[in-house]
Structures are given as structure tokens and as C-alpha cells.
PDB file of N, CA and C in Angstrom:
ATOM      1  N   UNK A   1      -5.107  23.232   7.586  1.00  0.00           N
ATOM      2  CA  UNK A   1      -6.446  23.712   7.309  1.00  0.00           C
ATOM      3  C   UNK A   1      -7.425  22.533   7.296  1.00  0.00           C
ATOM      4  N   UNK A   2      -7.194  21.785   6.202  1.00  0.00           N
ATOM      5  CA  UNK A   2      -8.078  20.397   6.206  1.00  0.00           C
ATOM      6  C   UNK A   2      -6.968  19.826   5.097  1.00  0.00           C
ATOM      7  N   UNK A   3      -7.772  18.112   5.564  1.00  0.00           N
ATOM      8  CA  UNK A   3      -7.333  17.031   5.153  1.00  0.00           C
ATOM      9  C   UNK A   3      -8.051  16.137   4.069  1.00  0.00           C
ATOM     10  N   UNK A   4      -7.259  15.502   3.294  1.00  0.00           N
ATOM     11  CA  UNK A   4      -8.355  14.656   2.097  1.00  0.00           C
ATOM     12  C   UNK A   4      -7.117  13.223   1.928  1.00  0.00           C
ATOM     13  N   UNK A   5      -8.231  12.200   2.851  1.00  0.00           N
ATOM     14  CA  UNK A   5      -7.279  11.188   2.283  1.00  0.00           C
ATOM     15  C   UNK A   5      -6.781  10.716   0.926  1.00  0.00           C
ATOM     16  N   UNK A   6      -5.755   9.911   1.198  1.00  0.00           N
ATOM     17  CA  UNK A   6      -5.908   9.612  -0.719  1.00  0.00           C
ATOM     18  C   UNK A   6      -6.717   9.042  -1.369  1.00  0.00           C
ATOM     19  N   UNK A   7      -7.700   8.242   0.004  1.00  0.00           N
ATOM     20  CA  UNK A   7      -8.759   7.128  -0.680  1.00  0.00           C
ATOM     21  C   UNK A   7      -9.858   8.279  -1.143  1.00  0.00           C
ATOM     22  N   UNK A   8     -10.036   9.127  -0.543  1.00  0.00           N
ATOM     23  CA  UNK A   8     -10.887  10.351  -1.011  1.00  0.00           C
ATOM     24  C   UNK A   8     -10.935  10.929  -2.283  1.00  0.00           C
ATOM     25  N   UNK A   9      -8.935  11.562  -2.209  1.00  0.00           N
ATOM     26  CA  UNK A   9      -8.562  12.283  -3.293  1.00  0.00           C
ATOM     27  C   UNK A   9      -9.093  11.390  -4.349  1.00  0.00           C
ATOM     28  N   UNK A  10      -8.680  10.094  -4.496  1.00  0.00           N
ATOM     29  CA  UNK A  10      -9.028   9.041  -5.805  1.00  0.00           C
ATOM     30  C   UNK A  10      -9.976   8.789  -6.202  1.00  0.00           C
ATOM     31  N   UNK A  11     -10.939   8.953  -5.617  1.00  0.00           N
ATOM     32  CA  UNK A  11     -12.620   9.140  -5.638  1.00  0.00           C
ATOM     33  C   UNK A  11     -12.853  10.277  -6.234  1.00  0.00           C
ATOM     34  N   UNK A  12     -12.629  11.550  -5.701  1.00  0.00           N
ATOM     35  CA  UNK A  12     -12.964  12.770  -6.647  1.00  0.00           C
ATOM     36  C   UNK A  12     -12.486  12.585  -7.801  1.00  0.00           C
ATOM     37  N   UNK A  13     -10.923  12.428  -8.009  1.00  0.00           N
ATOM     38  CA  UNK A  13     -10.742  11.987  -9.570  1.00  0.00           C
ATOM     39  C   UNK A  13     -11.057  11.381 -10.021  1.00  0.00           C
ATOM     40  N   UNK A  14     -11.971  10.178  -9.564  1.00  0.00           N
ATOM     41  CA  UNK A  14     -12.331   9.014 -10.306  1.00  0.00           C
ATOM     42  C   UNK A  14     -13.696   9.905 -10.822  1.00  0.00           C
ATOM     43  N   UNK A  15     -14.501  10.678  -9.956  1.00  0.00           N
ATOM     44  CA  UNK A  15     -15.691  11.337 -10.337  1.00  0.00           C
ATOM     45  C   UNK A  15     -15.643  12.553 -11.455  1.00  0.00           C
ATOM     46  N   UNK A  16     -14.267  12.929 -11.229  1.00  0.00           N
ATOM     47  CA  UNK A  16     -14.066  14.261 -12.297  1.00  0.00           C
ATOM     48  C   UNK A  16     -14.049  13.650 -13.750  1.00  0.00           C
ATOM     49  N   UNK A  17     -13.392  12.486 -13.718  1.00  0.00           N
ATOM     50  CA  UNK A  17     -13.206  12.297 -14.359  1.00  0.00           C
ATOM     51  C   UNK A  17     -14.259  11.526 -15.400  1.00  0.00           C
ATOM     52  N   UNK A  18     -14.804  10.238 -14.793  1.00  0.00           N
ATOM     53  CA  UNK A  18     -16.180   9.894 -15.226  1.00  0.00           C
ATOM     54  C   UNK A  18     -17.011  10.804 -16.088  1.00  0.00           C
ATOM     55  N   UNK A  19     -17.276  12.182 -15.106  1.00  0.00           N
ATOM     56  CA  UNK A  19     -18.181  13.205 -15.355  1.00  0.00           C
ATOM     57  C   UNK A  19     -17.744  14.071 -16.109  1.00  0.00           C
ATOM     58  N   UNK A  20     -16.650  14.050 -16.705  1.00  0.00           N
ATOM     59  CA  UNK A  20     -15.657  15.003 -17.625  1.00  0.00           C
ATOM     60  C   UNK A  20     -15.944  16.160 -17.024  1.00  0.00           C
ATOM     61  N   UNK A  21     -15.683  16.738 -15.769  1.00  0.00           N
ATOM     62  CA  UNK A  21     -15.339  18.016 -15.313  1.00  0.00           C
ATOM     63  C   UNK A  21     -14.487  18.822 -15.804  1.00  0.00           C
ATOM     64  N   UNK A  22     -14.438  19.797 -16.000  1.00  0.00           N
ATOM     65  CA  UNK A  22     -12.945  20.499 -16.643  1.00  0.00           C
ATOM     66  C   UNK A  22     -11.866  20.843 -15.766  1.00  0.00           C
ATOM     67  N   UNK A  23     -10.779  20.790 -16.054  1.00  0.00           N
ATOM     68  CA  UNK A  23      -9.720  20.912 -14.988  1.00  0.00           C
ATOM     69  C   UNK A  23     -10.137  22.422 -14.026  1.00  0.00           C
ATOM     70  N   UNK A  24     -10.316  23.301 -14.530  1.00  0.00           N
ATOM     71  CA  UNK A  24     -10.747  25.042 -14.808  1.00  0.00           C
ATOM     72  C   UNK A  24     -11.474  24.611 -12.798  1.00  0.00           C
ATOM     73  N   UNK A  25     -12.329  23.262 -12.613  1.00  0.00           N
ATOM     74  CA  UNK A  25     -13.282  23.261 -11.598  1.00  0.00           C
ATOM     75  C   UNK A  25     -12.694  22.560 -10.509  1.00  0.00           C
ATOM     76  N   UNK A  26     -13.048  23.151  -9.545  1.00  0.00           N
ATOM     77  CA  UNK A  26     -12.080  22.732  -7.869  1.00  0.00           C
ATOM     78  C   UNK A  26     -13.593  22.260  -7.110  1.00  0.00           C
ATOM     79  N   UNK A  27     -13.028  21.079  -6.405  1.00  0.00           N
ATOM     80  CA  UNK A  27     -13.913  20.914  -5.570  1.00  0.00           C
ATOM     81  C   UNK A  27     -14.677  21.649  -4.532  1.00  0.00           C
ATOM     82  N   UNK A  28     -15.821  22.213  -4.252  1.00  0.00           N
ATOM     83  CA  UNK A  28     -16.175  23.140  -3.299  1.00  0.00           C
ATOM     84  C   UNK A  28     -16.451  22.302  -2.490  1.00  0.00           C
ATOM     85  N   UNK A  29     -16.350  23.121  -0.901  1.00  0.00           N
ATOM     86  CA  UNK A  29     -16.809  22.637   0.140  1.00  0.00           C
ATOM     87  C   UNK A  29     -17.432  23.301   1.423  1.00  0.00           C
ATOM     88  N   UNK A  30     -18.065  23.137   1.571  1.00  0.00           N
ATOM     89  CA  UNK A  30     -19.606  24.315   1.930  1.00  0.00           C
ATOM     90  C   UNK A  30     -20.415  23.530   3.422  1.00  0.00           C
ATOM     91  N   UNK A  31     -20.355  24.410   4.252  1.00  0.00           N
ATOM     92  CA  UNK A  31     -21.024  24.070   5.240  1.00  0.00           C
ATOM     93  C   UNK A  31     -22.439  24.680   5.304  1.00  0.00           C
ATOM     94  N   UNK A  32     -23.683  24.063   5.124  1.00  0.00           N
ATOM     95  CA  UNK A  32     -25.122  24.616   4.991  1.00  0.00           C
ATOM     96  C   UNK A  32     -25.924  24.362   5.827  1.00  0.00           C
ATOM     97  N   UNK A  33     -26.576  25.499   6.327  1.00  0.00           N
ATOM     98  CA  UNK A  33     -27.700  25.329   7.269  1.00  0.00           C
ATOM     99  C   UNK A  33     -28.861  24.169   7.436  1.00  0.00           C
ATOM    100  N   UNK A  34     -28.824  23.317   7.798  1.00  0.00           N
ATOM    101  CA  UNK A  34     -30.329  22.127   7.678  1.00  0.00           C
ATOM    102  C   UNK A  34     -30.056  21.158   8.255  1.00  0.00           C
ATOM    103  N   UNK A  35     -30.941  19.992   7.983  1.00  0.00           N
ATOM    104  CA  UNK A  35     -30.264  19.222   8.907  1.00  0.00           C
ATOM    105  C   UNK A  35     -31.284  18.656  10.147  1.00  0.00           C
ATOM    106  N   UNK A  36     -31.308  18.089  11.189  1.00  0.00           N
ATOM    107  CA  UNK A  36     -31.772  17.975  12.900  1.00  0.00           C
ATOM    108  C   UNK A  36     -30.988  18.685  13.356  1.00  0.00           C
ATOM    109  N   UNK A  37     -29.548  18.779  13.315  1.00  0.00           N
ATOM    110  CA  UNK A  37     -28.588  18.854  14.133  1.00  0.00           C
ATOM    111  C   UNK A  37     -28.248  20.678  13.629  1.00  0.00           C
ATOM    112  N   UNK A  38     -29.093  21.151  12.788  1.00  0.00           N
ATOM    113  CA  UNK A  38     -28.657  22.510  12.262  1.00  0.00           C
ATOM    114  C   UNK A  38     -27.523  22.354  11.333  1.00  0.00           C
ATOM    115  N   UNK A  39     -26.915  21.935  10.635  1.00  0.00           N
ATOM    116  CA  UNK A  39     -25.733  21.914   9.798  1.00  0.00           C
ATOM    117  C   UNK A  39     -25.787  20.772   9.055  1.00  0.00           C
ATOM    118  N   UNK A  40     -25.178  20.681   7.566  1.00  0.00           N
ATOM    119  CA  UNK A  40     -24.491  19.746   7.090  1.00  0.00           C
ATOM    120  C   UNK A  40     -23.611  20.138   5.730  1.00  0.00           C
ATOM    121  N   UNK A  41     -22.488  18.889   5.361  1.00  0.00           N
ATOM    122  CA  UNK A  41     -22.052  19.484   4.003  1.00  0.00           C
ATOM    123  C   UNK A  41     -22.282  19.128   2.975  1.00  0.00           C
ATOM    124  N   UNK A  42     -21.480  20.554   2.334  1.00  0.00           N
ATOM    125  CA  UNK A  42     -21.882  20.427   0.432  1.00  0.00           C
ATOM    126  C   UNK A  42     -20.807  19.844  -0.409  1.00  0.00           C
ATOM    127  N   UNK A  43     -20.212  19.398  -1.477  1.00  0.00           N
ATOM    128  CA  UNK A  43     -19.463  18.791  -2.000  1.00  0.00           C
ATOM    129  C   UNK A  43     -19.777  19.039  -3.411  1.00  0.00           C
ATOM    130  N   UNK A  44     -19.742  19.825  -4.148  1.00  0.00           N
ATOM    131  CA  UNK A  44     -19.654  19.708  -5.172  1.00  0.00           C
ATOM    132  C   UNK A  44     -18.514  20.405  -6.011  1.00  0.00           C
ATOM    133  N   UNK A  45     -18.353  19.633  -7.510  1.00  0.00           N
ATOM    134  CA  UNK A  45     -17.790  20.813  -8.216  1.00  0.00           C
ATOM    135  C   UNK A  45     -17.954  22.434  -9.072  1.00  0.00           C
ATOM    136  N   UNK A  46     -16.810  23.103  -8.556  1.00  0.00           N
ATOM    137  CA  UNK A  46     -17.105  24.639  -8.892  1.00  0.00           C
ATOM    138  C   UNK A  46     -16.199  25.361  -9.742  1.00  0.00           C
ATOM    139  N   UNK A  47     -16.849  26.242 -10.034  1.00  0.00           N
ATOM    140  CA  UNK A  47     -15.203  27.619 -10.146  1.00  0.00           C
ATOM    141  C   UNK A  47     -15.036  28.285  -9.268  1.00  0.00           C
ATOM    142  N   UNK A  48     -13.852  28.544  -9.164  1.00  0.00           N
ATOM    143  CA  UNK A  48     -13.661  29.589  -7.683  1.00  0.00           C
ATOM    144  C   UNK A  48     -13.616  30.439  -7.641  1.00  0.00           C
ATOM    145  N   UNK A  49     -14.601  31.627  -7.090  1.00  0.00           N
ATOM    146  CA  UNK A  49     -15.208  32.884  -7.014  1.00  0.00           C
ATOM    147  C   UNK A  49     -13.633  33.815  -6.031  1.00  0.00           C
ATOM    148  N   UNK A  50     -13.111  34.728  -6.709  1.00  0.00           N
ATOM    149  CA  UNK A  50     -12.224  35.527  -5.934  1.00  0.00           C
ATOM    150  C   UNK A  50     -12.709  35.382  -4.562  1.00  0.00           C
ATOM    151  N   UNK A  51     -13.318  35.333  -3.801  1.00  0.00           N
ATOM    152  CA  UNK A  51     -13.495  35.728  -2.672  1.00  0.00           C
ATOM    153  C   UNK A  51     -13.069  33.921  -1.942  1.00  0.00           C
ATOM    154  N   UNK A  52     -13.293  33.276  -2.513  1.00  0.00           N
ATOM    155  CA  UNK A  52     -13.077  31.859  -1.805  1.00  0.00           C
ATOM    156  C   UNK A  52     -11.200  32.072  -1.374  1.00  0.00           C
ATOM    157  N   UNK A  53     -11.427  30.929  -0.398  1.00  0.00           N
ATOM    158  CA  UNK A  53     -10.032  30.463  -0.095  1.00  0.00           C
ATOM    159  C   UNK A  53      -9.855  29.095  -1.166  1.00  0.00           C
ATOM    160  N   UNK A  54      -8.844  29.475  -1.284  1.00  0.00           N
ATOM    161  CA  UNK A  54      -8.540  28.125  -2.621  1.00  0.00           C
ATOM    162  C   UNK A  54      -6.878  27.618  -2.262  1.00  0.00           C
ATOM    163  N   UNK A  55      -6.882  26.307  -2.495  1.00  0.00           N
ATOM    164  CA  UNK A  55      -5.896  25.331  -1.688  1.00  0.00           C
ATOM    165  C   UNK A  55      -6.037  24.233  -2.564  1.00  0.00           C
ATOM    166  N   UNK A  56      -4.753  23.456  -2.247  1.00  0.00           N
ATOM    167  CA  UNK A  56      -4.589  21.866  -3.240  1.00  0.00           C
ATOM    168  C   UNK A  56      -3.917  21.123  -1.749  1.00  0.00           C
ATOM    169  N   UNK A  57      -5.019  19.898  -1.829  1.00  0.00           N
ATOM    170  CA  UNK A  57      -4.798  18.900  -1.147  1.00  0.00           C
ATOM    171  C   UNK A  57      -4.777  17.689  -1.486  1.00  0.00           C
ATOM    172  N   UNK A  58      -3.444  16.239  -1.274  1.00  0.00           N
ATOM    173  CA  UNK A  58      -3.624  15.532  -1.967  1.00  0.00           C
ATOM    174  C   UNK A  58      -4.057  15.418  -3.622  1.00  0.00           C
ATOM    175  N   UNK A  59      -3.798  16.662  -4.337  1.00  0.00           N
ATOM    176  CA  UNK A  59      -3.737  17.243  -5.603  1.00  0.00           C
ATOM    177  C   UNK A  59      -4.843  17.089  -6.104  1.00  0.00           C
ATOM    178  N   UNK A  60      -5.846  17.564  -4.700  1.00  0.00           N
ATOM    179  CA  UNK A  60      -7.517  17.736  -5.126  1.00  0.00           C
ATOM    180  C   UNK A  60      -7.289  19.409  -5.532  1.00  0.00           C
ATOM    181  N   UNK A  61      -7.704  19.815  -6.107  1.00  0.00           N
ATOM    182  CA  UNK A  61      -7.876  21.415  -6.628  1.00  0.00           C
ATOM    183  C   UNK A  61      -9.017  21.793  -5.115  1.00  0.00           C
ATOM    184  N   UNK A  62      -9.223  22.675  -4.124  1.00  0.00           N
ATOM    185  CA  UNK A  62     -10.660  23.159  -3.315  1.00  0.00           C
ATOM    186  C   UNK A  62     -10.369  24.466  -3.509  1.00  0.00           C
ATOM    187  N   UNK A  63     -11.791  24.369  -2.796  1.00  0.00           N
ATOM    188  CA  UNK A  63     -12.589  25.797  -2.349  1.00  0.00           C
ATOM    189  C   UNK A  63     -13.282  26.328  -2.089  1.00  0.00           C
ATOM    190  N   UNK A  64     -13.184  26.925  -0.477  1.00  0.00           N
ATOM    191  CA  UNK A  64     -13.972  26.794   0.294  1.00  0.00           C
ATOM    192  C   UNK A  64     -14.535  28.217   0.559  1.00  0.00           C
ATOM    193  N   UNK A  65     -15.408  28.872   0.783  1.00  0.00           N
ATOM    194  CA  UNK A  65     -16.040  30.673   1.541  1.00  0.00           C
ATOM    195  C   UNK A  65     -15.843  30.466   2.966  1.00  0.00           C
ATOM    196  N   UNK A  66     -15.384  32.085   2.808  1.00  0.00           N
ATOM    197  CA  UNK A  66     -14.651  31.967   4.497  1.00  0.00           C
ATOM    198  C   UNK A  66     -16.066  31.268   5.604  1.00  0.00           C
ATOM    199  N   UNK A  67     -17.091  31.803   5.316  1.00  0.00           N
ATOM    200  CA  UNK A  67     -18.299  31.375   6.645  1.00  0.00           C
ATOM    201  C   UNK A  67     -17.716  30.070   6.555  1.00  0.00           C
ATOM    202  N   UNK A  68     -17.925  28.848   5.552  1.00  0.00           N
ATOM    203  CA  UNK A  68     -17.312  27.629   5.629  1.00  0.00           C
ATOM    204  C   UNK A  68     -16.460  27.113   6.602  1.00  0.00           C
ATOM    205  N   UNK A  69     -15.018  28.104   5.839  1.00  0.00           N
ATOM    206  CA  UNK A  69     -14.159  27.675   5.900  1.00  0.00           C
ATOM    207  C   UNK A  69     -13.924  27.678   7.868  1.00  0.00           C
ATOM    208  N   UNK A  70     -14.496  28.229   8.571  1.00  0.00           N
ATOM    209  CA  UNK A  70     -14.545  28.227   9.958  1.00  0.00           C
ATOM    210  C   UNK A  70     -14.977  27.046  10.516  1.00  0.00           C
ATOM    211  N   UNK A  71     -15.936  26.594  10.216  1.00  0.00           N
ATOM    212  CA  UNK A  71     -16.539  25.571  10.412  1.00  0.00           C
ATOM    213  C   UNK A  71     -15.863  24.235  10.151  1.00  0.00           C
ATOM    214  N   UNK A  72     -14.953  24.258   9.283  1.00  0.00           N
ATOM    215  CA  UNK A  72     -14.100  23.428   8.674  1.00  0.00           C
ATOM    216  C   UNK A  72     -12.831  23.255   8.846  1.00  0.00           C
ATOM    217  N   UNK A  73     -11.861  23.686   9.580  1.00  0.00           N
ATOM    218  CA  UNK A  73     -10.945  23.785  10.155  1.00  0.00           C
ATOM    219  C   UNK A  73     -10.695  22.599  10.708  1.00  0.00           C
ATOM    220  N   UNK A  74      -9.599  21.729  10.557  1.00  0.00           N
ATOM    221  CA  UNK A  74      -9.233  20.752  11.197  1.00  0.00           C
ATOM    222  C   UNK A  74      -9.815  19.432  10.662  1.00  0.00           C
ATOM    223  N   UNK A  75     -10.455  19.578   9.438  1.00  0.00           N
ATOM    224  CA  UNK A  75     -11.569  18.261   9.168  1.00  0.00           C
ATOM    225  C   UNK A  75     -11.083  16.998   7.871  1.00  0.00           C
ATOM    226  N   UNK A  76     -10.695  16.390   8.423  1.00  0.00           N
ATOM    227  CA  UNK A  76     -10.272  15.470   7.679  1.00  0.00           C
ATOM    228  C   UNK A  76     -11.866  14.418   6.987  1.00  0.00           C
ATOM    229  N   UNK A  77     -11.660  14.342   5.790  1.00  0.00           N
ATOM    230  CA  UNK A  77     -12.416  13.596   4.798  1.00  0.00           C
ATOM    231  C   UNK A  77     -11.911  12.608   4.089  1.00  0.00           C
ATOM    232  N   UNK A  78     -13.359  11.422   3.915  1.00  0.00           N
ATOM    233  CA  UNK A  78     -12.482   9.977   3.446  1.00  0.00           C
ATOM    234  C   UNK A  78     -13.361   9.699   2.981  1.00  0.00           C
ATOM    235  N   UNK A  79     -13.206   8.609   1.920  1.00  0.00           N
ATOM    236  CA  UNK A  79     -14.174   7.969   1.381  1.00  0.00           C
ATOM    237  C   UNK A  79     -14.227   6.298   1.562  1.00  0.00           C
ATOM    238  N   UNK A  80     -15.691   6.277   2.287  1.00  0.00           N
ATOM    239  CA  UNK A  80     -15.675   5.015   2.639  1.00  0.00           C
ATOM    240  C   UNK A  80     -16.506   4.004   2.138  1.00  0.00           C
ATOM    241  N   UNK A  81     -16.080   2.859   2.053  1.00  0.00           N
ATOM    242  CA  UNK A  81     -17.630   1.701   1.326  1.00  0.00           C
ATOM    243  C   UNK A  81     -17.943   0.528   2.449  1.00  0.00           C
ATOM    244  N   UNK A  82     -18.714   0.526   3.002  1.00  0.00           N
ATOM    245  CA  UNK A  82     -19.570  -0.977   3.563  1.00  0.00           C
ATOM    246  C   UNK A  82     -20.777  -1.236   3.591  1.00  0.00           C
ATOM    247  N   UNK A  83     -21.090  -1.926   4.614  1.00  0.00           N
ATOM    248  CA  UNK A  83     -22.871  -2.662   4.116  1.00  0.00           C
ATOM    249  C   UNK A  83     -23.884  -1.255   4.292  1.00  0.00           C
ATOM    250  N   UNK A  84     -23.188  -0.466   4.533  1.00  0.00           N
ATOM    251  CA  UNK A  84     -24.593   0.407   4.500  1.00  0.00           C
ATOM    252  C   UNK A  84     -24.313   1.281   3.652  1.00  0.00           C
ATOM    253  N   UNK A  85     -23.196   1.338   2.442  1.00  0.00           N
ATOM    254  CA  UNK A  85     -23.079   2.385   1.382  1.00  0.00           C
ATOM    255  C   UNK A  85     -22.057   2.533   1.203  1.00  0.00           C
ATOM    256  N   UNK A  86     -21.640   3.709   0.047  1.00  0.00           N
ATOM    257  CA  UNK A  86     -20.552   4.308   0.354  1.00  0.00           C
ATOM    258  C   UNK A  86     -21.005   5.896   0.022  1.00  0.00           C
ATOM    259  N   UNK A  87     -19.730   6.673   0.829  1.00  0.00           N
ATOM    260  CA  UNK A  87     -19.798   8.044   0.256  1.00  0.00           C
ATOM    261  C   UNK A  87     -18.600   8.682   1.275  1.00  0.00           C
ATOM    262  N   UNK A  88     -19.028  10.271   0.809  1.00  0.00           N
ATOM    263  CA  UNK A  88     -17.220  10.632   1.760  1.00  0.00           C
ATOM    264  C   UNK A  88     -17.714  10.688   3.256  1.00  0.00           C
ATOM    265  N   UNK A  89     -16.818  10.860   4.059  1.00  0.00           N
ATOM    266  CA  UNK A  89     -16.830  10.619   5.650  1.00  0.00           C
ATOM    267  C   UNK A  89     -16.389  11.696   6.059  1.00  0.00           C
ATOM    268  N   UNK A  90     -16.833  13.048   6.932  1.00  0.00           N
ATOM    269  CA  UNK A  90     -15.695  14.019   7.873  1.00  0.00           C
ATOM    270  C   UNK A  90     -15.632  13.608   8.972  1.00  0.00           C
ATOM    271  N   UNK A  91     -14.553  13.884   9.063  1.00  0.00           N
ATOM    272  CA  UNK A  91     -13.900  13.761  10.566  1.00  0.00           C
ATOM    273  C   UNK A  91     -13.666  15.269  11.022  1.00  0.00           C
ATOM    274  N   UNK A  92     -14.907  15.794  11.755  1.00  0.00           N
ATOM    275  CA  UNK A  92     -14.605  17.463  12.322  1.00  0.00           C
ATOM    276  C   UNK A  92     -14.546  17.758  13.002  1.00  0.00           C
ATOM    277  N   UNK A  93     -13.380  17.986  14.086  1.00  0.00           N
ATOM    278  CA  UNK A  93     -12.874  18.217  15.376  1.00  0.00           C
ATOM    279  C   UNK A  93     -13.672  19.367  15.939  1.00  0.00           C
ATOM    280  N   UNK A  94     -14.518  19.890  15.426  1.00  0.00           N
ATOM    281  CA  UNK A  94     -15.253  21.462  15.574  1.00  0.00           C
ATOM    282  C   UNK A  94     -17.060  20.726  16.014  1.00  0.00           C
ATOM    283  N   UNK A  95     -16.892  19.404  15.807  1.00  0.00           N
ATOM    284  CA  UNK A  95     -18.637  18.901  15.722  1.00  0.00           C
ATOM    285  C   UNK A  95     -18.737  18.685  17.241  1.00  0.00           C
ATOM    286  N   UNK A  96     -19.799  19.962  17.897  1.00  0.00           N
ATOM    287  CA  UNK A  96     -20.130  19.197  19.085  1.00  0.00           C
ATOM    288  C   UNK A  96     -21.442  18.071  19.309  1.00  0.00           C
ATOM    289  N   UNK A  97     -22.157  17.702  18.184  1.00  0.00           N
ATOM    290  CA  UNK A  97     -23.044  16.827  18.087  1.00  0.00           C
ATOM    291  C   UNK A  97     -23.609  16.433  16.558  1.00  0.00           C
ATOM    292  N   UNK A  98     -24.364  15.579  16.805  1.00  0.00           N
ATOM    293  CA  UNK A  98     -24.703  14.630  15.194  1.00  0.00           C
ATOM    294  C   UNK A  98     -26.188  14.262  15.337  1.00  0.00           C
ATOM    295  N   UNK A  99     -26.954  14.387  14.376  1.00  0.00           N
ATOM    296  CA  UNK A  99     -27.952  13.602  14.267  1.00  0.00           C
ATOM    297  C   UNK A  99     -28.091  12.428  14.666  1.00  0.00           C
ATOM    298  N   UNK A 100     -29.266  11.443  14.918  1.00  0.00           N
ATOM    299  CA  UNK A 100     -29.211  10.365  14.635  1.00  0.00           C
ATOM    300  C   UNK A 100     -28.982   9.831  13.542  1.00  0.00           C
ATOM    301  N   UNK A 101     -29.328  10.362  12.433  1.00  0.00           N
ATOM    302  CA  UNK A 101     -28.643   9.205  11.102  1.00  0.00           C
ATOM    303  C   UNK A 101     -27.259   9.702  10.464  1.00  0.00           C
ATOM    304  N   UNK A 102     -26.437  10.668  10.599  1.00  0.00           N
ATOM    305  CA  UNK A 102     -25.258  11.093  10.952  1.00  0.00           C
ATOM    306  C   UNK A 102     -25.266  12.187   9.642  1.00  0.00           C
ATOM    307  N   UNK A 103     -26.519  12.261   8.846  1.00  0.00           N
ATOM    308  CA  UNK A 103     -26.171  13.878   8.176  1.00  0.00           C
ATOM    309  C   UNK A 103     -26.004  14.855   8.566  1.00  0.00           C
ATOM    310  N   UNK A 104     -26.322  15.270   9.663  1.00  0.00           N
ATOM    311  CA  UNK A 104     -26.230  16.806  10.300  1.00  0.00           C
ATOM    312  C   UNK A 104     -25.496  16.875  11.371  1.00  0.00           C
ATOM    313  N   UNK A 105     -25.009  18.025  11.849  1.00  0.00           N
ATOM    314  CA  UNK A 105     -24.415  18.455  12.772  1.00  0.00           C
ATOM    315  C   UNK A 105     -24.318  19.590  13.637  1.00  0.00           C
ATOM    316  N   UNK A 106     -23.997  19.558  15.226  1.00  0.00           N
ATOM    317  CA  UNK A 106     -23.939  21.409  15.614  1.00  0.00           C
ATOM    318  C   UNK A 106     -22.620  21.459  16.016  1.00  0.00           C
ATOM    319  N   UNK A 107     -22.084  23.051  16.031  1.00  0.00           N
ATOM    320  CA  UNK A 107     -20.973  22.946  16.338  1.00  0.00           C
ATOM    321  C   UNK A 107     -21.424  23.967  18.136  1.00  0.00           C
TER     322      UNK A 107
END
């Protein structure tokens, strides 16, 4: 379905944890309309609404809504740091193009 490196996974826990999230909350992951490119994603923490698909990766708790979850198929996520920042990275085999500053996307 999708992928979460461990450098990723360790990052969300490092954030759940910081932020005292409650275990009860799974990471959501949400593909939203906006953007240049028409698309980009969401990342936050949630509860998971019956209707989500819900999955453990790298013993991240997710959960994703099916519209998402289409869009998301195949997408590996990482978290990266260099001179221009850090934050998480997808890798989405489904992206047929990118913005110029690489928030958005079309499929």
C-alpha cells in the first residue's frame, strides 16, 4: 500500500511524543486539492473515523480516506534534513508532475 521509512517512522514518534499525542491517534494522511500543480499532502494527527482505511507501518499507527488512499498507492515517505530544511519527503509513483517549489502535484 505505502511505505514509511524508519528515518520517518522515528520522526513521527519523536513528534508524538514531544507533543504528548495519545496513543488512541494514528497518523492521517490526506491528499488535498491546492497547490500550482492541483494537489498536495496532509500529515497530521487523528482518530480514525470507521470509514478510513487504517494500517501500521514501521509501527506508525495510519489512516488514510479511500479518495486519498488512491492517490497514494505505492508512496513511500522519508524524512529528510539539509541546507534547505527539513521535513517528510514522498516518493509517489502516481505523480505525473510537480510544481516548481515541489509542494504540489498532478497525477
Amino acid at each position: 500500500m505505502l511505505r514509511i521509512t524508519p528515518v520517518a517512522a522515528g520522526k513521527v514518534n519523536e513528534i508524538r511524543s514531544a507533543e504528548g499525542i495519545e496513543g488512541n491517534m494514528a497518523l492521517r494522511l490526506r491528499v488535498v486539492g491546492g497547490g500550482c500543480a492541483g494537489f498536495s499532502y496532509d500529515l497530521y494527527f487523528d482518530e480514525p473515523a470507521e470509514v478510513d482505511r487504517q494500517f501500521e507501518v514501521e509501527g506508525v499507527k495510519c489512516v488514510v480516506d479511500e479518495m486519498s488512499l488512491m492517490y497514494l498507492v505505492g508512496t513511500e515517505i522519508d524524512y529528510v534534513e539539509g541546507l534547505q530544511g527539513a521535513g517528510f519527503k514522498f516518493q509517489n509513483p502516481n505523480v505525473k508532475s510537480t510544481c516548481g517549489c515541489g509542494s504540489s502535484f498532478s497525477v
